[in-house]
N, C-alpha and C. Protein backbone atom coordinates (compact mmCIF):
# COMPACT_ATOMS: atom_id res chain seq x y z
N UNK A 1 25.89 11.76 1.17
CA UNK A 1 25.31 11.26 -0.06
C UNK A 1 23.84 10.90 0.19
N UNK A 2 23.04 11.38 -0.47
CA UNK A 2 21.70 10.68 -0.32
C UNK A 2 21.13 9.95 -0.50
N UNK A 3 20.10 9.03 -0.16
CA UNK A 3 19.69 8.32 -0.88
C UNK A 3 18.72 8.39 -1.89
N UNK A 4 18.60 7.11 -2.49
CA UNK A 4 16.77 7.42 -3.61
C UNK A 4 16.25 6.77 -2.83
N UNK A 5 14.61 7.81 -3.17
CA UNK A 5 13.71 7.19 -2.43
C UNK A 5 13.39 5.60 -3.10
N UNK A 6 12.59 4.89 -2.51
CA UNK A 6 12.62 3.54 -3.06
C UNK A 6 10.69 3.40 -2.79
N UNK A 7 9.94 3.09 -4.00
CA UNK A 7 9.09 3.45 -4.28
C UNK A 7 8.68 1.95 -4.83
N UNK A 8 7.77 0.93 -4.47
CA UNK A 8 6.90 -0.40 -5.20
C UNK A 8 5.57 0.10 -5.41
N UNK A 9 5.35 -0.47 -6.52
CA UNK A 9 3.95 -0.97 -6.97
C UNK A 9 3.20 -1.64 -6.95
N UNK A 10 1.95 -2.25 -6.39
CA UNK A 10 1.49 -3.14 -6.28
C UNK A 10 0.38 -3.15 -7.08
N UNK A 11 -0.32 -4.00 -7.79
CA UNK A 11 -1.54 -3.54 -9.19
C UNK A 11 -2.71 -4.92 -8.51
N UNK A 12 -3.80 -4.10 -8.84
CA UNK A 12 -4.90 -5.31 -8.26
C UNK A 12 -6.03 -4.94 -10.05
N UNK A 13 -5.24 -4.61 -10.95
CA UNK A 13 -5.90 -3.91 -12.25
C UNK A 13 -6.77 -2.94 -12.28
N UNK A 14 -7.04 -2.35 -11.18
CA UNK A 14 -7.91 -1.28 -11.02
C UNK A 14 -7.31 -0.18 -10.70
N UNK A 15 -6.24 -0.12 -9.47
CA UNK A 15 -5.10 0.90 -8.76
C UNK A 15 -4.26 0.15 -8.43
N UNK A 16 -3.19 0.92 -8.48
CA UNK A 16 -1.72 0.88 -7.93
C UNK A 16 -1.43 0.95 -6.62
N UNK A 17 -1.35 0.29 -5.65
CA UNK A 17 -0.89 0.89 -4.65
C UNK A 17 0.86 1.22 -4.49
N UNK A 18 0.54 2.16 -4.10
CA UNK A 18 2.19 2.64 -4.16
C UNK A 18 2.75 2.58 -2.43
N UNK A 19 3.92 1.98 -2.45
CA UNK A 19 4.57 2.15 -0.86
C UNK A 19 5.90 2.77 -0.80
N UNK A 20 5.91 3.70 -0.13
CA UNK A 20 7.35 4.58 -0.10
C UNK A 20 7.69 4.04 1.69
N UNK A 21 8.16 3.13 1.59
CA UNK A 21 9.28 2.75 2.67
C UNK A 21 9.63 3.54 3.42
N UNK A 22 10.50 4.54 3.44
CA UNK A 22 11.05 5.67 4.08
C UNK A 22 10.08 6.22 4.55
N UNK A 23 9.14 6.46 3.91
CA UNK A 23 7.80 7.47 4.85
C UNK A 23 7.52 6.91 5.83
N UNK A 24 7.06 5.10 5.87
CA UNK A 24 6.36 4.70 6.82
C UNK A 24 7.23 4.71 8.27
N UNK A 25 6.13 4.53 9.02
CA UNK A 25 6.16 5.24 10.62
C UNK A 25 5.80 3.40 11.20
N UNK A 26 4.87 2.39 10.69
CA UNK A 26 5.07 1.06 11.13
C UNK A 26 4.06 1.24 12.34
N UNK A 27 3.00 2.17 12.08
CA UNK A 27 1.69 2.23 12.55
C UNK A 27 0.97 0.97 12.66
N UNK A 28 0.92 0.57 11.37
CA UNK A 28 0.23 -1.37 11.35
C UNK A 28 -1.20 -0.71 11.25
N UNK A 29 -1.44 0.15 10.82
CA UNK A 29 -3.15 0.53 10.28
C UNK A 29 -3.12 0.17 9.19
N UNK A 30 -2.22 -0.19 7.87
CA UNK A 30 -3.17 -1.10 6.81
C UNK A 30 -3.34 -2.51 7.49
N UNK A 31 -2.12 -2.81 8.29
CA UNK A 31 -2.27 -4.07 8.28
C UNK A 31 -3.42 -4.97 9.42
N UNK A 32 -4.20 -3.80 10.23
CA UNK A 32 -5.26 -3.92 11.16
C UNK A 32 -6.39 -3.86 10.10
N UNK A 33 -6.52 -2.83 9.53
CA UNK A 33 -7.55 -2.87 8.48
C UNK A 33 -7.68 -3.72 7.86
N UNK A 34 -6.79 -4.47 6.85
CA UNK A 34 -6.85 -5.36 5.42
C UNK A 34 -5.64 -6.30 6.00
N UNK A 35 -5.76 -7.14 6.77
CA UNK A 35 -5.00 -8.26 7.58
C UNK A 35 -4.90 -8.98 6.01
N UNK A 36 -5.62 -9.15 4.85
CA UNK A 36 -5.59 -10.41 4.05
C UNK A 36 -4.91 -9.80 2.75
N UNK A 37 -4.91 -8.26 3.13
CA UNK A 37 -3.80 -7.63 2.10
C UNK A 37 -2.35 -7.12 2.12
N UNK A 38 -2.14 -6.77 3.39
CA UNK A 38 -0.97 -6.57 4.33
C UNK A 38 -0.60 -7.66 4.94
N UNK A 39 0.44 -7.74 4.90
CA UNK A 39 1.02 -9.66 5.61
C UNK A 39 2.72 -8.84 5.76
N UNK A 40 2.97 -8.39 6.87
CA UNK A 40 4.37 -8.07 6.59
C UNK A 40 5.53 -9.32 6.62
N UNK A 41 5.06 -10.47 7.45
CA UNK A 41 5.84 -11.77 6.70
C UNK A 41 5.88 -12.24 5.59
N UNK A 42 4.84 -11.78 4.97
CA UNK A 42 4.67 -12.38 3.52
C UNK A 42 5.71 -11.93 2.83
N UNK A 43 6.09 -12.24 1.34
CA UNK A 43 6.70 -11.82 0.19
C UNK A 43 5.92 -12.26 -1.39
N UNK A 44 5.22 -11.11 -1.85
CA UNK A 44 5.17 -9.48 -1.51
C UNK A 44 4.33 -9.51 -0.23
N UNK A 45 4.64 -8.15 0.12
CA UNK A 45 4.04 -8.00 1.68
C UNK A 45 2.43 -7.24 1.43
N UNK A 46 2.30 -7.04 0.22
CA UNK A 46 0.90 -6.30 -0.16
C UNK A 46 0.21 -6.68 -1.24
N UNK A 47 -0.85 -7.72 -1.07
CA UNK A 47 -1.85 -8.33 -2.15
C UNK A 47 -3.04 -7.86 -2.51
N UNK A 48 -3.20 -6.51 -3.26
CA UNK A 48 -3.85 -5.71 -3.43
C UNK A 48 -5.32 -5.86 -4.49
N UNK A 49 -4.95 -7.60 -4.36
CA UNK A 49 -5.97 -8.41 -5.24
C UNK A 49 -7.23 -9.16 -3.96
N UNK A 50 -6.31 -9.14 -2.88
CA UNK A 50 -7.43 -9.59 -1.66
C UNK A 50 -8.26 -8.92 -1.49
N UNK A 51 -8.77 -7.57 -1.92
CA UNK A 51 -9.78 -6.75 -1.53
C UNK A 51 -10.19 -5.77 -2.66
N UNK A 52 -11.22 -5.23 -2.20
CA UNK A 52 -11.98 -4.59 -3.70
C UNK A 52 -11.10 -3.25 -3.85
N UNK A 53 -11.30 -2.60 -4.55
CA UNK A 53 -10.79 -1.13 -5.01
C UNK A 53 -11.04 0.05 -3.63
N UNK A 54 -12.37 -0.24 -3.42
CA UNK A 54 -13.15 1.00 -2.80
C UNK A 54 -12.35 0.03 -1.07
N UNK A 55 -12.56 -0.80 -0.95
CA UNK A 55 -11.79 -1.40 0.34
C UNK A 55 -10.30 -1.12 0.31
N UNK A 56 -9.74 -0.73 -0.62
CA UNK A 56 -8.29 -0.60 -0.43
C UNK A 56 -7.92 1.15 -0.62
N UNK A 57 -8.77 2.01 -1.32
CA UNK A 57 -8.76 3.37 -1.04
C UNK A 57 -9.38 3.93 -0.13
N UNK A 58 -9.93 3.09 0.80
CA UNK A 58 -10.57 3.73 1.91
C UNK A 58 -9.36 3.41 2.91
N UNK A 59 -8.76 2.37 2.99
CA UNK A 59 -7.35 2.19 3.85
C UNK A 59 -6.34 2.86 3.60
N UNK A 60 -5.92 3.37 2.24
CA UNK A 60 -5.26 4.17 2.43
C UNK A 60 -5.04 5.95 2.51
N UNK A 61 -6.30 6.28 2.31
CA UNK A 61 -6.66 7.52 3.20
C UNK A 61 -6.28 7.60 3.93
N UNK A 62 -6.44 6.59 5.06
CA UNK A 62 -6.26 6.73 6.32
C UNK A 62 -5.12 6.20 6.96
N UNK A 63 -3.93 6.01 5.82
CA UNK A 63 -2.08 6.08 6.35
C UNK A 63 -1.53 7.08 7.22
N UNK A 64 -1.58 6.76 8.12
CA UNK A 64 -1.32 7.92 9.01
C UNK A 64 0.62 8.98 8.63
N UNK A 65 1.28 8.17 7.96
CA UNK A 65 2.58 8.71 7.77
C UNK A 65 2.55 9.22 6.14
N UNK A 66 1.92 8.84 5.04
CA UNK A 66 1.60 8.88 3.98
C UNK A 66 2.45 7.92 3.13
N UNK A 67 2.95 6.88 3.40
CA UNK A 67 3.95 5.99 3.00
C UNK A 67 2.67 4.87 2.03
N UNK A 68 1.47 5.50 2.17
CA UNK A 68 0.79 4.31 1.16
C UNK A 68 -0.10 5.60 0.48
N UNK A 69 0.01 5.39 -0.94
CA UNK A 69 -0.75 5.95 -1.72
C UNK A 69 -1.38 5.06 -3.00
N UNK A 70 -2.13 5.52 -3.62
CA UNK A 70 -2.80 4.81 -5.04
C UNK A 70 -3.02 5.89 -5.99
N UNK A 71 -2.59 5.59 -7.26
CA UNK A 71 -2.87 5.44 -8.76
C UNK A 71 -3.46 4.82 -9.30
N UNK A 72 -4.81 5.71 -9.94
CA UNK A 72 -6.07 4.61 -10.76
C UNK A 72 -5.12 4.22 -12.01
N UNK A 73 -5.34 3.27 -12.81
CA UNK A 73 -4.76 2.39 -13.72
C UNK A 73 -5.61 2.79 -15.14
N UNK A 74 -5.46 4.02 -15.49
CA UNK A 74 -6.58 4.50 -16.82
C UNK A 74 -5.94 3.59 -18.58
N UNK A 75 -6.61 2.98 -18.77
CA UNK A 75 -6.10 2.26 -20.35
C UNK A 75 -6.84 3.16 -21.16
């Protein structure tokens, strides 16, 4: 039986960051990069309001497993 993938949102009103669980590999490159947005003790574990837009799409470019992506937020 398979599973569903399991997919969060995180909104800072500008982009979405999206985290697909299953992808991640637990690299800890957002959380070296953006220590004040990534908190894996925390709950939520991603405060996508600690840092600007262009600071949080430049981190996730560079997800090495692709388990972090973003969606601009168009109204």
């Amino acid at each position: 039986m398979e599973k569903r993938e399991i997919i969060k949102k995180y909104s800072n009103g500008e982009i979405n960051v999206v985290w697909k669980p299953r992808k991640c590999i637990h690299a800890a490159e957002c959380v070296k990069a953006l220590p004040k947005v990534y908190d894996p003790k925390a709950k939520p574990w991603i405060t996508p309001e600690n840092a600007t837009t262009v600071e949080l799409v430049a981190q996730i470019e560079k997800c090495p497993s692709g388990a972090l992506s973003y969606e601009t937020n168009t109204h």
